[in-house]
PDB file of N, CA and C in Angstrom:
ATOM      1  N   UNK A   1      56.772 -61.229 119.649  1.00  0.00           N
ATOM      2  CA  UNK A   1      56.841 -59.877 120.135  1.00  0.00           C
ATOM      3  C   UNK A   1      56.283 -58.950 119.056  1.00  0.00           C
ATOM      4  N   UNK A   2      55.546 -58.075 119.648  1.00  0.00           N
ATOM      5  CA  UNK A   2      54.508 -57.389 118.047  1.00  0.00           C
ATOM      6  C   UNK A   2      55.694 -56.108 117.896  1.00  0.00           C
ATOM      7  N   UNK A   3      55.674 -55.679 116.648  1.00  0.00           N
ATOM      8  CA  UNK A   3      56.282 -54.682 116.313  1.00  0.00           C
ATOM      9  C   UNK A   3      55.724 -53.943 115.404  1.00  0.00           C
ATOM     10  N   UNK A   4      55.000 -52.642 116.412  1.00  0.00           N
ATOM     11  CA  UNK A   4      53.758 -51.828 115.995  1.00  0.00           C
ATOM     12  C   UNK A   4      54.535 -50.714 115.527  1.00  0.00           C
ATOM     13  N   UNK A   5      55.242 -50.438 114.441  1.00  0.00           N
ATOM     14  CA  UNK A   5      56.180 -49.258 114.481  1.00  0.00           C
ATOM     15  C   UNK A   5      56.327 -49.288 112.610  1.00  0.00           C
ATOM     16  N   UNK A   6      56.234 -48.261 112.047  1.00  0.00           N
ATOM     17  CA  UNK A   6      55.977 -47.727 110.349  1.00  0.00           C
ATOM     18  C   UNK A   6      57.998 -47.763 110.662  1.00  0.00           C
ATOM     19  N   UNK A   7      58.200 -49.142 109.370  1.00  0.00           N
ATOM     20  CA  UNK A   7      59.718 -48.536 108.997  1.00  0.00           C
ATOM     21  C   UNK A   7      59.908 -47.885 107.717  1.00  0.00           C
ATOM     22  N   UNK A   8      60.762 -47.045 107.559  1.00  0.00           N
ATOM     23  CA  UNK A   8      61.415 -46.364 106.210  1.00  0.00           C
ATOM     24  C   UNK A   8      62.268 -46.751 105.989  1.00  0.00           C
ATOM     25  N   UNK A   9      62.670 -47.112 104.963  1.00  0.00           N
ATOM     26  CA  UNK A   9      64.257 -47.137 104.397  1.00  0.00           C
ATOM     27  C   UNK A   9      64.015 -46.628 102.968  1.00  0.00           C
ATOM     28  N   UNK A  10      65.167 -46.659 102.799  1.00  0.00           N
ATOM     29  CA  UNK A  10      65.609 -45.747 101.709  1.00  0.00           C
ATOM     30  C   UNK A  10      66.894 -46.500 100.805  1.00  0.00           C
ATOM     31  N   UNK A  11      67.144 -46.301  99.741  1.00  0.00           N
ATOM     32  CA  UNK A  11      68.185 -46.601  98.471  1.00  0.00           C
ATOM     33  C   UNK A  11      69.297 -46.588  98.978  1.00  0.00           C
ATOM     34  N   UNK A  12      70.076 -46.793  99.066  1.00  0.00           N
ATOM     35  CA  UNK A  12      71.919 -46.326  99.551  1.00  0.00           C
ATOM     36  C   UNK A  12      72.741 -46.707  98.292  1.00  0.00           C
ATOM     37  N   UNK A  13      73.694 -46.328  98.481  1.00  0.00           N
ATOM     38  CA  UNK A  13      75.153 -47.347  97.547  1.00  0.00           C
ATOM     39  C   UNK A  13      74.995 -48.188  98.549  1.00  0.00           C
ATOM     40  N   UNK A  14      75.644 -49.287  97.605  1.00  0.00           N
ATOM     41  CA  UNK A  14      76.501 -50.669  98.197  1.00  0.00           C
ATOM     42  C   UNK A  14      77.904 -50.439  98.855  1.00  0.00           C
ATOM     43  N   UNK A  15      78.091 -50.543 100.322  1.00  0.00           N
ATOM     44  CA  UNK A  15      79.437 -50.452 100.397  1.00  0.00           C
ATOM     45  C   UNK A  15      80.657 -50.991  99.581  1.00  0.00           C
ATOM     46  N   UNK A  16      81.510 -50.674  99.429  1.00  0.00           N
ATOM     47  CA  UNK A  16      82.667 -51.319  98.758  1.00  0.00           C
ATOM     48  C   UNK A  16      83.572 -52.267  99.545  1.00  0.00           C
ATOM     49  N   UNK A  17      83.526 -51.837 100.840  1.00  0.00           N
ATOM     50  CA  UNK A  17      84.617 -52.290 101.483  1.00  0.00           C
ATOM     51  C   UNK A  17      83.923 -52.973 102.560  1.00  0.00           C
ATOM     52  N   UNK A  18      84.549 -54.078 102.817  1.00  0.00           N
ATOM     53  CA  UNK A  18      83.794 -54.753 103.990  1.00  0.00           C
ATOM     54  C   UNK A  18      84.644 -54.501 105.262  1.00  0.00           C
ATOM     55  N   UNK A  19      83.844 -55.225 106.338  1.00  0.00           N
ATOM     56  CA  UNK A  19      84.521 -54.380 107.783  1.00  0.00           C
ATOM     57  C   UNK A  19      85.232 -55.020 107.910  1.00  0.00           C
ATOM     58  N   UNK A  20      86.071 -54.723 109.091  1.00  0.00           N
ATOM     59  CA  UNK A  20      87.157 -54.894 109.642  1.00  0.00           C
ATOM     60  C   UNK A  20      86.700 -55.997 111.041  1.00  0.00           C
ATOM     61  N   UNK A  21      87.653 -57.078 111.511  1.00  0.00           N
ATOM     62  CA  UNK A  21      87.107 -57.873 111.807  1.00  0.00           C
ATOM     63  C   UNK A  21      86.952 -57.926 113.187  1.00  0.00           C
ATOM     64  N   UNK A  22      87.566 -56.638 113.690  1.00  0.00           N
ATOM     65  CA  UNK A  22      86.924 -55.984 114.869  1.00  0.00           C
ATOM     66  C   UNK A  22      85.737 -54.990 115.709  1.00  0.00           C
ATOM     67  N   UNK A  23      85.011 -54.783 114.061  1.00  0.00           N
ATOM     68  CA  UNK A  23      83.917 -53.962 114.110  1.00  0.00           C
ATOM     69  C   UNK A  23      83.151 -54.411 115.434  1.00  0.00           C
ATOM     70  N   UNK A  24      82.327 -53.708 115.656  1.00  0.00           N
ATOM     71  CA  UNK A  24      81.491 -54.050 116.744  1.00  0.00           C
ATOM     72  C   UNK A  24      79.914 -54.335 116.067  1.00  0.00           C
ATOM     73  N   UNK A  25      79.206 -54.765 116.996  1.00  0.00           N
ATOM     74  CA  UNK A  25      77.844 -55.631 116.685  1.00  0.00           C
ATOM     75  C   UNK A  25      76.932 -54.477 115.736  1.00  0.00           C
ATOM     76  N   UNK A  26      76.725 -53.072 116.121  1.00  0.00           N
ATOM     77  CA  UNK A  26      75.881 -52.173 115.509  1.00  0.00           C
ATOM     78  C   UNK A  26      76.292 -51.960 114.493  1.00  0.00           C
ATOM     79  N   UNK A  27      77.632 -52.303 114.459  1.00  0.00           N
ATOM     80  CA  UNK A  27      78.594 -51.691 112.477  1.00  0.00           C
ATOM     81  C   UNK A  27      78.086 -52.899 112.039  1.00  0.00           C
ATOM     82  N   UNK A  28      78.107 -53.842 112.742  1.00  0.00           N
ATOM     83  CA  UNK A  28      77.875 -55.221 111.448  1.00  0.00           C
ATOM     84  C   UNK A  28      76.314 -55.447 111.161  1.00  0.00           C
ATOM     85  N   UNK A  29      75.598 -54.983 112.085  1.00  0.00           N
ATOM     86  CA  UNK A  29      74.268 -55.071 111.693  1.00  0.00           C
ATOM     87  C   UNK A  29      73.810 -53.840 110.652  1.00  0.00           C
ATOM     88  N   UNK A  30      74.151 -53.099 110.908  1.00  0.00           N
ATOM     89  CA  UNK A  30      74.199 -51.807 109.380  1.00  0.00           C
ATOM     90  C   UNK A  30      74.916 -52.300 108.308  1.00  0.00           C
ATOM     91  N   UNK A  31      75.967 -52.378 108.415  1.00  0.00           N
ATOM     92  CA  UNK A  31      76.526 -52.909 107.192  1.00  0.00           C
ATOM     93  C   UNK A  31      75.429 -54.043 106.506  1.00  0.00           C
ATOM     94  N   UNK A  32      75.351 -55.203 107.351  1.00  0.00           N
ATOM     95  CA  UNK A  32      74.101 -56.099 106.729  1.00  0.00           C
ATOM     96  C   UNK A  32      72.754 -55.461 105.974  1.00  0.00           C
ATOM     97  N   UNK A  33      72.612 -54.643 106.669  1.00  0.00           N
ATOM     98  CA  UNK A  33      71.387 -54.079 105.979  1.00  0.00           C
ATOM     99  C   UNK A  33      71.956 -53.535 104.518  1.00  0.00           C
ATOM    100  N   UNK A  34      73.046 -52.591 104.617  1.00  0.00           N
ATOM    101  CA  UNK A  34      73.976 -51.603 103.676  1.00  0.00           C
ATOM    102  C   UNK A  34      73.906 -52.775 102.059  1.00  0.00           C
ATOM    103  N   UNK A  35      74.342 -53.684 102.417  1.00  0.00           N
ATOM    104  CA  UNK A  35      74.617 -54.682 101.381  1.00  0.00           C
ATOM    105  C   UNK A  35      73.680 -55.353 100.076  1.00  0.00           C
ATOM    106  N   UNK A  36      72.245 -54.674 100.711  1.00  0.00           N
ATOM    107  CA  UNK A  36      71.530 -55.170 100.338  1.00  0.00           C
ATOM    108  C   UNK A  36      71.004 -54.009  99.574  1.00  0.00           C
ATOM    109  N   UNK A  37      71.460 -52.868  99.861  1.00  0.00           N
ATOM    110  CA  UNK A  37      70.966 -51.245  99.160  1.00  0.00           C
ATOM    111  C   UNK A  37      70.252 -50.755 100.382  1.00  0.00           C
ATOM    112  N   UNK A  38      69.950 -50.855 101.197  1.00  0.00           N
ATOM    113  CA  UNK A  38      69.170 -50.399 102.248  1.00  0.00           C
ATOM    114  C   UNK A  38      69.218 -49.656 103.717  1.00  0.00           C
ATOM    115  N   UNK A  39      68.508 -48.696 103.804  1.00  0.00           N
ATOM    116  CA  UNK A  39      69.310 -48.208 105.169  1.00  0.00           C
ATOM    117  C   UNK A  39      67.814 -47.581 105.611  1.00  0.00           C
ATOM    118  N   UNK A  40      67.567 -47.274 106.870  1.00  0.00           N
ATOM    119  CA  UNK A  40      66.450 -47.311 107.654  1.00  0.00           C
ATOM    120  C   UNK A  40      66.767 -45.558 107.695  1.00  0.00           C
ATOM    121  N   UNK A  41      65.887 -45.098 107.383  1.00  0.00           N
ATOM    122  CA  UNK A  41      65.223 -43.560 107.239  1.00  0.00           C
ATOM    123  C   UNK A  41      64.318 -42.910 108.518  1.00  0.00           C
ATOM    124  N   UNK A  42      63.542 -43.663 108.909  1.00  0.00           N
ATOM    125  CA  UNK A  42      62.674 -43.570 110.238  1.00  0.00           C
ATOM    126  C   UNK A  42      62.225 -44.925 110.790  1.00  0.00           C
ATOM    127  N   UNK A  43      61.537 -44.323 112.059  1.00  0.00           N
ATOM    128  CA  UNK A  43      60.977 -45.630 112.784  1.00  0.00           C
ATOM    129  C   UNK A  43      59.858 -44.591 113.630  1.00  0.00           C
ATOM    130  N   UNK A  44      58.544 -45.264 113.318  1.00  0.00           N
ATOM    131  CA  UNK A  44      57.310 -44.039 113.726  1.00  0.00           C
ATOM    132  C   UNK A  44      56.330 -45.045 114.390  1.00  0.00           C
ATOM    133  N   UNK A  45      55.685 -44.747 116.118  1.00  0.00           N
ATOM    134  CA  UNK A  45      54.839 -45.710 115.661  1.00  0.00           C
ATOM    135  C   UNK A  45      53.720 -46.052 114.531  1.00  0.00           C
ATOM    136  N   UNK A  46      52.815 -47.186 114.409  1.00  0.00           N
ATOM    137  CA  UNK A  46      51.945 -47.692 114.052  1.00  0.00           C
ATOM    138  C   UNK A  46      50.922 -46.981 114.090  1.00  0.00           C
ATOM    139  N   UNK A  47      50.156 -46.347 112.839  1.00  0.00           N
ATOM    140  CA  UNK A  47      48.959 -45.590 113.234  1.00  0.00           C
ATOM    141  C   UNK A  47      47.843 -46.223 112.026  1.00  0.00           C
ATOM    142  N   UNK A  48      47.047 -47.213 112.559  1.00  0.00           N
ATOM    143  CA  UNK A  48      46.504 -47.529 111.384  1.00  0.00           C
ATOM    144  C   UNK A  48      45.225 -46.616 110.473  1.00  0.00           C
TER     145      UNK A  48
END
């Protein structure tokens, strides 16, 4: 599947605290990103 789209991310803190084990799917997929220093700033398409 092509994914024609300019991402941004940006620096974050590291969370401290991890989730709770009822979080839902979009908290745990941020957090994943979070962990790593990273958090998505924009999403633009592709303009070469």
């Amino acid at each position: 599947m092509p994914f024609n789209y300019t991402l941004r991310v940006k620096a974050v803190p590291v969370p401290s605290s991890p989730l709770k084990e009822d979080a839902n799917v979009l908290d745990k997929t941020i957090y994943k990103m979070r962990i790593y220093g990273l958090e998505i700033e924009s999403l633009t398409p592709y303009e070469p």
